[in-house]
N, C-alpha and C. Protein backbone atom coordinates (compact mmCIF):
# COMPACT_ATOMS: atom_id res chain seq x y z
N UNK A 1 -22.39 5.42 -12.58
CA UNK A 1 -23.60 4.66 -12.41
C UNK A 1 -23.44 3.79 -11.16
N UNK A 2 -24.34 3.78 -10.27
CA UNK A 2 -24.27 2.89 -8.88
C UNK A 2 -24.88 1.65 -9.61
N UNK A 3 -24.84 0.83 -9.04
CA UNK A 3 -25.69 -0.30 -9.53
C UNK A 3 -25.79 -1.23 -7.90
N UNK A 4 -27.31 -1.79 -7.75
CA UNK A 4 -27.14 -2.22 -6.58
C UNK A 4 -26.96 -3.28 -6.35
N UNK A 5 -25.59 -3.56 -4.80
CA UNK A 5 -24.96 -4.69 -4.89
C UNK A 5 -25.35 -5.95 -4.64
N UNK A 6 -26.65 -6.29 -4.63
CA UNK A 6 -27.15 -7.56 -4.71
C UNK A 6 -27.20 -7.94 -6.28
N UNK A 7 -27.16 -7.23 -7.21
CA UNK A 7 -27.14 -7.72 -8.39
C UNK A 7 -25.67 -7.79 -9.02
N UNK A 8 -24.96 -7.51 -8.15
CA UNK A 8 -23.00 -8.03 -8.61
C UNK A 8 -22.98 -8.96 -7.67
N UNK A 9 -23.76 -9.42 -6.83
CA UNK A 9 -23.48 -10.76 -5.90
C UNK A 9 -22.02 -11.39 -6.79
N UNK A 10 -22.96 -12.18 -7.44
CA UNK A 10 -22.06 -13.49 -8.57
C UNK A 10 -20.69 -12.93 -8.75
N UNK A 11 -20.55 -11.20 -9.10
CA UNK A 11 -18.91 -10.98 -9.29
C UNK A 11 -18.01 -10.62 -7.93
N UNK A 12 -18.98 -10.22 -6.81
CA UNK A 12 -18.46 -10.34 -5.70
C UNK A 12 -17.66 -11.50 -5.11
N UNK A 13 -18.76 -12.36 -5.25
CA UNK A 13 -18.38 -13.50 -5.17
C UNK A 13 -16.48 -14.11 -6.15
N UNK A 14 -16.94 -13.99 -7.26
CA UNK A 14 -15.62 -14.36 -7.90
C UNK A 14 -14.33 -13.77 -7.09
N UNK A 15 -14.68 -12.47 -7.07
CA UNK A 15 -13.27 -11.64 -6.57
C UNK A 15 -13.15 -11.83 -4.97
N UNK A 16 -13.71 -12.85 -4.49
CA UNK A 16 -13.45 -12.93 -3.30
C UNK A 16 -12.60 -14.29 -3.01
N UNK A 17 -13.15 -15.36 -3.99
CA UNK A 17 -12.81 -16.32 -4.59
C UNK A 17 -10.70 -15.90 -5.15
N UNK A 18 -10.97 -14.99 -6.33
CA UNK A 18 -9.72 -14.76 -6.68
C UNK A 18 -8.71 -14.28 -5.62
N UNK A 19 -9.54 -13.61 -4.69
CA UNK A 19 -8.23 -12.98 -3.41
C UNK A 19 -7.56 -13.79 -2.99
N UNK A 20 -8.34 -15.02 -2.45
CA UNK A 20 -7.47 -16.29 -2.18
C UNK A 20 -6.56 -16.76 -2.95
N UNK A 21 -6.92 -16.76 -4.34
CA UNK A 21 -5.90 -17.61 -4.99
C UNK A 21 -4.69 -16.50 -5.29
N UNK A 22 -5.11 -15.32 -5.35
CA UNK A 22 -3.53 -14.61 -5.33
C UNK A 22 -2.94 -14.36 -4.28
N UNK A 23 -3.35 -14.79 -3.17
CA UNK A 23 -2.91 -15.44 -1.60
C UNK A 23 -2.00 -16.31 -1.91
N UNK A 24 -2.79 -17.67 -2.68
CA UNK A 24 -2.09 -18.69 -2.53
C UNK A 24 -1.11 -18.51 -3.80
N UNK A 25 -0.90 -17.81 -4.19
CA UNK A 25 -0.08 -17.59 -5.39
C UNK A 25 1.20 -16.72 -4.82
N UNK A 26 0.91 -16.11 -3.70
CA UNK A 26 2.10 -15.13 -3.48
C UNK A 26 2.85 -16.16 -2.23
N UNK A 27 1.95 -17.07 -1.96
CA UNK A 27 2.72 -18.46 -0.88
C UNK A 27 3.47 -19.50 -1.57
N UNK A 28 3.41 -19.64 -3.04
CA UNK A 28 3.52 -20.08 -3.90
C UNK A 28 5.26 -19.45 -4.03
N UNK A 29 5.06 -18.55 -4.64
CA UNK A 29 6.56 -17.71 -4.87
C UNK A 29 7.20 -17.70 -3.60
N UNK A 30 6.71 -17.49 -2.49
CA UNK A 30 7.63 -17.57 -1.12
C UNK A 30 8.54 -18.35 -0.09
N UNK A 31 7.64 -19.73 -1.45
CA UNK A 31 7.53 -21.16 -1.05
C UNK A 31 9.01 -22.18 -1.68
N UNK A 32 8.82 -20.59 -3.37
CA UNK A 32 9.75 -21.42 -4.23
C UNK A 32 9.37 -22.10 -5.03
N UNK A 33 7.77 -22.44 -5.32
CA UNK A 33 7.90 -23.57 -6.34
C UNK A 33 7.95 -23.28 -7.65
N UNK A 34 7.31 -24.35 -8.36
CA UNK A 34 7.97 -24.20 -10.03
C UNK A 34 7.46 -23.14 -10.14
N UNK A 35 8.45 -22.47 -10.96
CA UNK A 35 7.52 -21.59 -11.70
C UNK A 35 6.68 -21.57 -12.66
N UNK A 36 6.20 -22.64 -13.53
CA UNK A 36 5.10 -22.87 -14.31
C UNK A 36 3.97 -23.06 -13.46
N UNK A 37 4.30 -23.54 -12.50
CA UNK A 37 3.02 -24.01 -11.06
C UNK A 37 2.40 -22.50 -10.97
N UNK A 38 3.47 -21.84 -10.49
CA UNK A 38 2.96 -20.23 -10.15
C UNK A 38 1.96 -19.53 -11.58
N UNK A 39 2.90 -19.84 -12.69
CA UNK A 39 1.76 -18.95 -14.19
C UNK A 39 0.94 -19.71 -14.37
N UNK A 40 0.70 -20.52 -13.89
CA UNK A 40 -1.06 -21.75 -13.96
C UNK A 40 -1.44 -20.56 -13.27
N UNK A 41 -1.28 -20.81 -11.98
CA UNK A 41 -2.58 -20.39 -10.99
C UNK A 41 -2.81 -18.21 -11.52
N UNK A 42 -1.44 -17.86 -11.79
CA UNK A 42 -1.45 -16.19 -11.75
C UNK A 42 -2.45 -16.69 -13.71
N UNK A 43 -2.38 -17.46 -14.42
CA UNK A 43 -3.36 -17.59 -15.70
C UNK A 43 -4.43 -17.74 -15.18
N UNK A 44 -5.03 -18.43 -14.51
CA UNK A 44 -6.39 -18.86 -13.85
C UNK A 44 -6.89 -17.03 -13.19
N UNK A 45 -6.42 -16.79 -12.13
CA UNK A 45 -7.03 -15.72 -11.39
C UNK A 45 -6.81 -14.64 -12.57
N UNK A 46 -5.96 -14.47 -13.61
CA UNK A 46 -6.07 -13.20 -14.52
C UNK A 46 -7.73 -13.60 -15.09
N UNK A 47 -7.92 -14.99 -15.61
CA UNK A 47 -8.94 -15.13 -16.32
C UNK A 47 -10.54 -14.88 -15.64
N UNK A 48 -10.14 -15.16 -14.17
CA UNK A 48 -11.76 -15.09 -13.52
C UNK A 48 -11.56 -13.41 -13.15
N UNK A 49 -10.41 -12.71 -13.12
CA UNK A 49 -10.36 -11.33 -12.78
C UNK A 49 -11.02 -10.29 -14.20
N UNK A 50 -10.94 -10.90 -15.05
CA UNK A 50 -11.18 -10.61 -16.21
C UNK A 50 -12.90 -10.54 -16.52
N UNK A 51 -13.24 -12.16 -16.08
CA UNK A 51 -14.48 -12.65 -16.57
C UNK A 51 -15.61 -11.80 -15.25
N UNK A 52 -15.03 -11.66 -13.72
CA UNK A 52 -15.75 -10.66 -13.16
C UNK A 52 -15.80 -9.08 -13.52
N UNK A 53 -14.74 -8.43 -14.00
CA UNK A 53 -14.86 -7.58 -14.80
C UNK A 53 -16.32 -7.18 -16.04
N UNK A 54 -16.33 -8.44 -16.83
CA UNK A 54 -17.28 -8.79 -17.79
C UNK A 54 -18.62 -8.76 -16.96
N UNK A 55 -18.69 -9.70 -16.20
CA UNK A 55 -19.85 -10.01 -15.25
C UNK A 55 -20.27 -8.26 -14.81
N UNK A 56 -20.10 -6.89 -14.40
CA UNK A 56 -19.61 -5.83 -14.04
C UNK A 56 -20.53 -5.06 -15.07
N UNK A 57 -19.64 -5.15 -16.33
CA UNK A 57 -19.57 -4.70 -17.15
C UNK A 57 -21.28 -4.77 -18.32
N UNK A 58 -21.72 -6.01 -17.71
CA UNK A 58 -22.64 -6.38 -18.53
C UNK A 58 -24.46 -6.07 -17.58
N UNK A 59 -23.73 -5.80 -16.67
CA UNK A 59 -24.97 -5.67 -15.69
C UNK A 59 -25.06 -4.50 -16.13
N UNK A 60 -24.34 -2.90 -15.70
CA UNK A 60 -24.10 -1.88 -16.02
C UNK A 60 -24.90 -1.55 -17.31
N UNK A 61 -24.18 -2.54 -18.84
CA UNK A 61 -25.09 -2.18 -19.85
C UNK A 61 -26.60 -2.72 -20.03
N UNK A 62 -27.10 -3.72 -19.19
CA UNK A 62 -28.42 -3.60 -18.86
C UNK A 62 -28.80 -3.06 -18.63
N UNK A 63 -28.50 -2.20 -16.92
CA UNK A 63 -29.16 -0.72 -16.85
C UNK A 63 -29.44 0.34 -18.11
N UNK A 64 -28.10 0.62 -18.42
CA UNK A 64 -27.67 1.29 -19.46
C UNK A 64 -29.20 1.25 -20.48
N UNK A 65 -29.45 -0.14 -21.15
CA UNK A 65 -30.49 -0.14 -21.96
C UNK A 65 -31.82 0.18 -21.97
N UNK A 66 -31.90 0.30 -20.14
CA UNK A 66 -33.56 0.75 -19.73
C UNK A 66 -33.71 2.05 -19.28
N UNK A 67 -32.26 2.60 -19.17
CA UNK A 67 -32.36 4.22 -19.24
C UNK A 67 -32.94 5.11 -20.40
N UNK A 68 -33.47 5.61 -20.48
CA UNK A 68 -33.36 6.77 -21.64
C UNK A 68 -32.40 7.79 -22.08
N UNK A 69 -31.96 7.93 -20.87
CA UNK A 69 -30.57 9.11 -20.21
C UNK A 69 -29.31 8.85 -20.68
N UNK A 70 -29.22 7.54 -20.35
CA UNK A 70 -27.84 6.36 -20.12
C UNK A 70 -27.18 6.98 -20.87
N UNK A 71 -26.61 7.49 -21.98
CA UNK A 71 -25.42 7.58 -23.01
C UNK A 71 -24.53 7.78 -22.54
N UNK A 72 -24.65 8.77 -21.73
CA UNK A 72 -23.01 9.12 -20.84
C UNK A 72 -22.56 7.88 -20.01
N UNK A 73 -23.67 7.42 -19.49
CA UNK A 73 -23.51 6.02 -18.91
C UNK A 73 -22.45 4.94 -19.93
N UNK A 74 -23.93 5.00 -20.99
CA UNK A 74 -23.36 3.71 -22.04
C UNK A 74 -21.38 3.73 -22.86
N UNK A 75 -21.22 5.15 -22.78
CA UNK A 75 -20.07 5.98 -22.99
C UNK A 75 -19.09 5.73 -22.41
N UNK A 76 -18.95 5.82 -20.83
CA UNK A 76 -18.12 5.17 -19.89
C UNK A 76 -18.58 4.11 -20.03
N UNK A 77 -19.62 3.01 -19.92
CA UNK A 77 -19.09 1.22 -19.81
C UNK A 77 -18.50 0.54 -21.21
N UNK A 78 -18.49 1.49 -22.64
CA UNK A 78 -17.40 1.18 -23.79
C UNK A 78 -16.57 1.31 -23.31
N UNK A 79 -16.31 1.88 -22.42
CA UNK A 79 -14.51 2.62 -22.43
C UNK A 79 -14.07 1.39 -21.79
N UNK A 80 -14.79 1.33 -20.52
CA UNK A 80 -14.41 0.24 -19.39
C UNK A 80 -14.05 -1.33 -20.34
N UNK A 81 -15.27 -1.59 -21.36
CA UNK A 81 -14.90 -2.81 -21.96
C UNK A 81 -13.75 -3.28 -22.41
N UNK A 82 -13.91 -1.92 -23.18
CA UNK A 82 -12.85 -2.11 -24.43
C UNK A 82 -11.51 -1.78 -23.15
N UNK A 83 -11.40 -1.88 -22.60
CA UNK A 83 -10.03 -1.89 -21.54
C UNK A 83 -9.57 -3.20 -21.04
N UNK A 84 -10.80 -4.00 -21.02
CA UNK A 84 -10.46 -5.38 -20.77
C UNK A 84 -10.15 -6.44 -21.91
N UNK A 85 -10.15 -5.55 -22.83
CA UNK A 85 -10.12 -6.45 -24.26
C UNK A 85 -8.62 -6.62 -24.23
């Protein structure tokens, strides 16, 4: 399913957001610091990597619902979910 990319703006956005912080996460380890410092920030970017995933995921089954067709659609975006679970 294509979906068009003005309507993933918002998750674009996140994962562009997250690139940085696993930037600053791999400057982090290079740097030496604590290592609890480092599983904050690698907890944070798993969670917004996750929640854009969702964001993805939920647009998709919108389409999905105004198709008539969709099943094969709706078929692959279970699979996709239930992967992030």
């Amino acid at each position: 399913m294509i979906i068009d990319p003005t309507e993933l703006k918002a998750a674009r956005d996140r994962l562009s957001r997250i690139q940085g912080q696993i930037g600053g996460i791999v400057r982090m380890i290079d740097e030496g610091r604590d290592c609890t410092d480092i599983l904050t920030q690698l907890s944070a970017a798993s969670t917004a990597l996750t929640r854009a995933g969702f964001s993805i995921i939920s647009t998709g089954m919108a389409h999905c619902a105004n198709d008539p067709e969709g099943s094969d659609n709706r078929a692959a975006l279970e699979k996709a979910f239930m992967s992030l679970a």
